[in-house]
N, C-alpha and C. Protein backbone atom coordinates (compact mmCIF):
# COMPACT_ATOMS: atom_id res chain seq x y z
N UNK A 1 -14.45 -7.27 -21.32
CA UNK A 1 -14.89 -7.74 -20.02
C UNK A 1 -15.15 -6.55 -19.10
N UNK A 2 -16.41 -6.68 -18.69
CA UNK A 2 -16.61 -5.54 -17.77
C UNK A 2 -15.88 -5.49 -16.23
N UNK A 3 -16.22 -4.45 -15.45
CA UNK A 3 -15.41 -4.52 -14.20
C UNK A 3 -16.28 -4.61 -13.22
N UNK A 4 -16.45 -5.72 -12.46
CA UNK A 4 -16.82 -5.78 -11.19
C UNK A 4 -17.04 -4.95 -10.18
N UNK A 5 -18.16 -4.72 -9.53
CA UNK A 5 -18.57 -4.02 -8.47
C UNK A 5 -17.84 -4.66 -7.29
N UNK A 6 -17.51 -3.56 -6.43
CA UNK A 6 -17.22 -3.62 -5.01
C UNK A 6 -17.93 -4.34 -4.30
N UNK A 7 -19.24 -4.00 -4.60
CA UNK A 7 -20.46 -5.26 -3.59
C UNK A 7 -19.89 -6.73 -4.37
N UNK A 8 -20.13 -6.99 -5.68
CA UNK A 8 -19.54 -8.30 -5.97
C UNK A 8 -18.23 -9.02 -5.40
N UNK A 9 -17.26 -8.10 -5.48
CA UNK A 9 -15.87 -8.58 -5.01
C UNK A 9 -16.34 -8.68 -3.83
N UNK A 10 -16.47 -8.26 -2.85
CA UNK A 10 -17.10 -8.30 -1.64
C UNK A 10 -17.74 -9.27 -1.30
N UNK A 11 -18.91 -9.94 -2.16
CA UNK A 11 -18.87 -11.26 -1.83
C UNK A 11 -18.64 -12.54 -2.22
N UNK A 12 -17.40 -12.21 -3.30
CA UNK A 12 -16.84 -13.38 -3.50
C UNK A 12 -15.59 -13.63 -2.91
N UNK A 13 -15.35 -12.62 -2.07
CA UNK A 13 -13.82 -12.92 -1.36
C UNK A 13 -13.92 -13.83 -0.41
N UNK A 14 -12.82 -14.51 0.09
CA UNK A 14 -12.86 -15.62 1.13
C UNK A 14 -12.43 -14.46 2.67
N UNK A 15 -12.22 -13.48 2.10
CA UNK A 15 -11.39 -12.99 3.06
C UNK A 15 -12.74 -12.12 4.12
N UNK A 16 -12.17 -12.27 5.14
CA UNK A 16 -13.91 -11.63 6.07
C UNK A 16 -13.54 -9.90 5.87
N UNK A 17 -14.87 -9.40 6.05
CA UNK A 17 -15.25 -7.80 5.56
C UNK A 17 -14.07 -7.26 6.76
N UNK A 18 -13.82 -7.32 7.60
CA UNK A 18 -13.24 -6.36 8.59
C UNK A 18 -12.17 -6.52 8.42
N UNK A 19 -11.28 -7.69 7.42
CA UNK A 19 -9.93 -8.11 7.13
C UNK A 19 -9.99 -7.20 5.66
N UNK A 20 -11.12 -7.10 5.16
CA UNK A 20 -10.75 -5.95 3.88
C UNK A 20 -10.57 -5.22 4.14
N UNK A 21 -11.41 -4.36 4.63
CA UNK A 21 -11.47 -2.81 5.29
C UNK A 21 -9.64 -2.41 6.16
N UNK A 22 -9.40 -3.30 6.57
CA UNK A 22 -8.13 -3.41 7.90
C UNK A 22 -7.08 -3.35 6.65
N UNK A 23 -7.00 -4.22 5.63
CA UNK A 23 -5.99 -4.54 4.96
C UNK A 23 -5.68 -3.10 3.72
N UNK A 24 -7.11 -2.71 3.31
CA UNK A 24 -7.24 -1.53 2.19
C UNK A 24 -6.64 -0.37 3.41
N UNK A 25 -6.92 -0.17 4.50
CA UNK A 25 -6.52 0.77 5.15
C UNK A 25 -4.65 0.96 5.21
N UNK A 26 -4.59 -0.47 5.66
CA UNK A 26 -3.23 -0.56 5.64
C UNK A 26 -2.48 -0.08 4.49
N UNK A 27 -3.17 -0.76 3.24
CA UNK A 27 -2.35 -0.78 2.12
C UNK A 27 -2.36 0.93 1.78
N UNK A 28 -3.53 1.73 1.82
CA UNK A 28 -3.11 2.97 1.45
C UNK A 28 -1.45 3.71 2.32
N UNK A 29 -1.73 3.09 3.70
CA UNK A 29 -0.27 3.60 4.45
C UNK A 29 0.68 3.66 3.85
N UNK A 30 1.29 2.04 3.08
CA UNK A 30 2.19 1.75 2.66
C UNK A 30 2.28 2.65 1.57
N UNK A 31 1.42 2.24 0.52
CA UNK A 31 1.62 2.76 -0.95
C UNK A 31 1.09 4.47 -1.16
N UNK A 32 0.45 5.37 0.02
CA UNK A 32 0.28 6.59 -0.17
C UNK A 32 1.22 7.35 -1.06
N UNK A 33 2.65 7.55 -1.35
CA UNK A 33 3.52 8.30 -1.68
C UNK A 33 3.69 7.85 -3.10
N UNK A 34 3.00 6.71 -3.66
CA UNK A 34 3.82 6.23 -4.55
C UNK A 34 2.97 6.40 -5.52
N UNK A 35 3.43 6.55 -7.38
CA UNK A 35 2.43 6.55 -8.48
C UNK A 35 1.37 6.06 -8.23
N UNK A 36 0.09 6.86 -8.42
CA UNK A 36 -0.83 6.42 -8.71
C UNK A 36 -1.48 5.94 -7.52
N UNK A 37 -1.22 6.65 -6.55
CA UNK A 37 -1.87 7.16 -5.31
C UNK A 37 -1.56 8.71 -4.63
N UNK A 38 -0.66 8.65 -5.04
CA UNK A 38 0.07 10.08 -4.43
C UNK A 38 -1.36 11.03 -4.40
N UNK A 39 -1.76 11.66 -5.63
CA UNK A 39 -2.36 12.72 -5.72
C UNK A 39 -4.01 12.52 -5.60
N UNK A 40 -4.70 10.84 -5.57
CA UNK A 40 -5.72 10.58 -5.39
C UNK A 40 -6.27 11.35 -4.29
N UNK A 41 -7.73 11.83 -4.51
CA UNK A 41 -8.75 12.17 -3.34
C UNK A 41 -9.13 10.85 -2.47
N UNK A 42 -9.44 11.13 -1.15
CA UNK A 42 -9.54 9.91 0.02
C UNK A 42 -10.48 8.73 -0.91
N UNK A 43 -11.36 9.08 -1.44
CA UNK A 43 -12.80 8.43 -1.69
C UNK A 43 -11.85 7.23 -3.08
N UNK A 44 -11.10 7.83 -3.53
CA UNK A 44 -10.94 7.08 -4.72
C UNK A 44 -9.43 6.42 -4.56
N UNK A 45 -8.69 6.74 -3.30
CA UNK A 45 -7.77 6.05 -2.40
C UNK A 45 -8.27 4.96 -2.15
N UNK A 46 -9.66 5.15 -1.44
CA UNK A 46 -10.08 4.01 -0.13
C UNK A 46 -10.63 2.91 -1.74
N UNK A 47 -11.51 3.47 -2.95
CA UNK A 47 -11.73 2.45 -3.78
C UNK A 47 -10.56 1.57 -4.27
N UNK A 48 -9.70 2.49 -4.68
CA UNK A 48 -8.64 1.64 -4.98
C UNK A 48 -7.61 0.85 -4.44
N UNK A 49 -7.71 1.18 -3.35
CA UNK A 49 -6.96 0.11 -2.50
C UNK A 49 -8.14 -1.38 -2.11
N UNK A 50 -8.92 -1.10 -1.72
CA UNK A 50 -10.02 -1.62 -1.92
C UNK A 50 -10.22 -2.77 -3.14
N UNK A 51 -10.21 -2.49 -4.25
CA UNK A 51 -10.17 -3.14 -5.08
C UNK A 51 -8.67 -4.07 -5.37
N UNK A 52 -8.05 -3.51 -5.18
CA UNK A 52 -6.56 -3.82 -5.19
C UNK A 52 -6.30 -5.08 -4.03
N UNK A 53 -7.36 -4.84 -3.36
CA UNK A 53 -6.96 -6.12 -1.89
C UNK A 53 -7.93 -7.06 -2.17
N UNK A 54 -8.98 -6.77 -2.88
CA UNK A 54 -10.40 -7.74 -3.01
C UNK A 54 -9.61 -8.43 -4.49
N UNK A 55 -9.05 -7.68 -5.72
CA UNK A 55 -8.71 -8.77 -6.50
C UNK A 55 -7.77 -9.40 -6.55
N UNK A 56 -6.69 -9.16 -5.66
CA UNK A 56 -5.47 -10.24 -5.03
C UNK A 56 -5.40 -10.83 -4.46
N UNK A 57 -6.09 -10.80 -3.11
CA UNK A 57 -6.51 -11.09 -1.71
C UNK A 57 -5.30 -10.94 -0.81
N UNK A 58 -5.04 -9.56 -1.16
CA UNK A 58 -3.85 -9.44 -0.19
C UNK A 58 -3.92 -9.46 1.24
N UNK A 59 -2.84 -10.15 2.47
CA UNK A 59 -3.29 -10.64 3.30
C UNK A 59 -2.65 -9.92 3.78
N UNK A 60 -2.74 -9.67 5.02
CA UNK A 60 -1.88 -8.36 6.63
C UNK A 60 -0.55 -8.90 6.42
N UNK A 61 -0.28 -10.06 6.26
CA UNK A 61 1.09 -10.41 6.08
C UNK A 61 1.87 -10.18 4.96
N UNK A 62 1.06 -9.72 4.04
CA UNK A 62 1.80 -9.44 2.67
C UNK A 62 1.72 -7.94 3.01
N UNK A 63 1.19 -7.23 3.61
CA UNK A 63 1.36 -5.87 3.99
C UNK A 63 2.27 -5.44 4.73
N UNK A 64 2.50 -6.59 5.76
CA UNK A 64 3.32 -5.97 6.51
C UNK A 64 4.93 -6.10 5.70
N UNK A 65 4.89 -7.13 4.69
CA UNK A 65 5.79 -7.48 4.53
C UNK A 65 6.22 -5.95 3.40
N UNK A 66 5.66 -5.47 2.35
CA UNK A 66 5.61 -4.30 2.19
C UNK A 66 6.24 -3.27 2.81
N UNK A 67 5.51 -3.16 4.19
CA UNK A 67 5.75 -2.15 5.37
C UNK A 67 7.37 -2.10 5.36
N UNK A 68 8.07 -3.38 5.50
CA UNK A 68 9.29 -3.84 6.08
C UNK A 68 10.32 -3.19 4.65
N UNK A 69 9.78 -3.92 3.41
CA UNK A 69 10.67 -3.27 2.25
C UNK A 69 10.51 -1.64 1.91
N UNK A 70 9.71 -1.06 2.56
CA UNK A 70 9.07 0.26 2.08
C UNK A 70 10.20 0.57 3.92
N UNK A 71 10.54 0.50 4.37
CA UNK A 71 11.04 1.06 5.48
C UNK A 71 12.80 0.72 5.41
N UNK A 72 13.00 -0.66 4.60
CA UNK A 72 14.25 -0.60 4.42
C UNK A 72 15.07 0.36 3.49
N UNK A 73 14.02 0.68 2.25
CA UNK A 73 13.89 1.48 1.59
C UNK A 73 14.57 2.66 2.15
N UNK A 74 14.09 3.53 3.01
CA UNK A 74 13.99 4.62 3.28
C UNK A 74 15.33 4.47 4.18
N UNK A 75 15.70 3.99 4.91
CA UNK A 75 16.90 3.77 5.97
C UNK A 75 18.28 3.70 4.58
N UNK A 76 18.27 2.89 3.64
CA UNK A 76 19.19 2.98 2.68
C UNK A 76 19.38 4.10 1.90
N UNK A 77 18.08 4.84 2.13
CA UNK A 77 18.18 6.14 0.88
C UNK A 77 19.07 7.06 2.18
N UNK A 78 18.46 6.82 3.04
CA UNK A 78 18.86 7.68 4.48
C UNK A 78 20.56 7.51 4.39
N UNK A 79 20.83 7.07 4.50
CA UNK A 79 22.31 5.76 4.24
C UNK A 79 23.22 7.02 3.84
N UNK A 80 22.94 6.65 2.25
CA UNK A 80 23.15 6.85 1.39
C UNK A 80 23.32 8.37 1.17
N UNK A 81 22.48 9.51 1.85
CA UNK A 81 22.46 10.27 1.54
C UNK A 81 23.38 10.76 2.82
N UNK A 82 23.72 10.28 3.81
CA UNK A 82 24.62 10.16 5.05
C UNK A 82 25.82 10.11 4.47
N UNK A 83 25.91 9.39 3.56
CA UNK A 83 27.34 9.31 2.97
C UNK A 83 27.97 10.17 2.10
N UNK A 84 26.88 10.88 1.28
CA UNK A 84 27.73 11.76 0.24
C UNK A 84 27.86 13.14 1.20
N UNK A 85 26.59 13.33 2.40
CA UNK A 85 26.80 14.35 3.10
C UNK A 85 27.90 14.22 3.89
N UNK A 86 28.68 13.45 4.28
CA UNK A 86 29.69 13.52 5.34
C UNK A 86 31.32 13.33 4.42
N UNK A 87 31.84 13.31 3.18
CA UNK A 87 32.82 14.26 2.82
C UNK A 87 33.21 15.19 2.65
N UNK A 88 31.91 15.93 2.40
CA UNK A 88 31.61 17.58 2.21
C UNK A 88 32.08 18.52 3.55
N UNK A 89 31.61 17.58 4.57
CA UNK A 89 31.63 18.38 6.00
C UNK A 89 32.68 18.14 6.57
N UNK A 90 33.86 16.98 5.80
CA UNK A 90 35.29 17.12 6.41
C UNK A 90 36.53 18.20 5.90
């Protein structure tokens, strides 16, 4: 099975063009750091997120919801690393 063009996904999504563009933007935020974006050039970031939102139809709310686990994330590692640092320093 071949792979679909961007113009195709594009117009078979229900989702309107400025909610793709908004949502692929978003999604690179979230997922920048992580496999298989980390080291991508912008152009093949913006495709793949891009594609990634046109064949799921990921919605601002599933992003944000992302946002929220990708931030709890970081506060627990934060935590965590608060904790092994503060026996050392007593």
């Amino acid at each position: 099975m071949t792979e679909k063009s961007l113009d195709e996904m594009f117009f078979e999504t229900k989702l309107g063009k400025y909610d793709v563009v908004r949502n692929a933007i978003e999604l690179i935020k979230v997922k920048k750091d992580e496999e298989g974006y980390a080291h991508l050039p912008q152009t093949l970031l913006l495709n793949k997120a891009l594609r990634e939102v046109l064949e799921n139809n990921i919605t601002y709310e599933q992003i944000e919801k992302l946002k929220q686990e990708k931030k709890n994330k970081k506060a627990q590692a934060q935590e965590a690393a608060n904790a092994t640092a503060e026996p050392a320093s007593k």
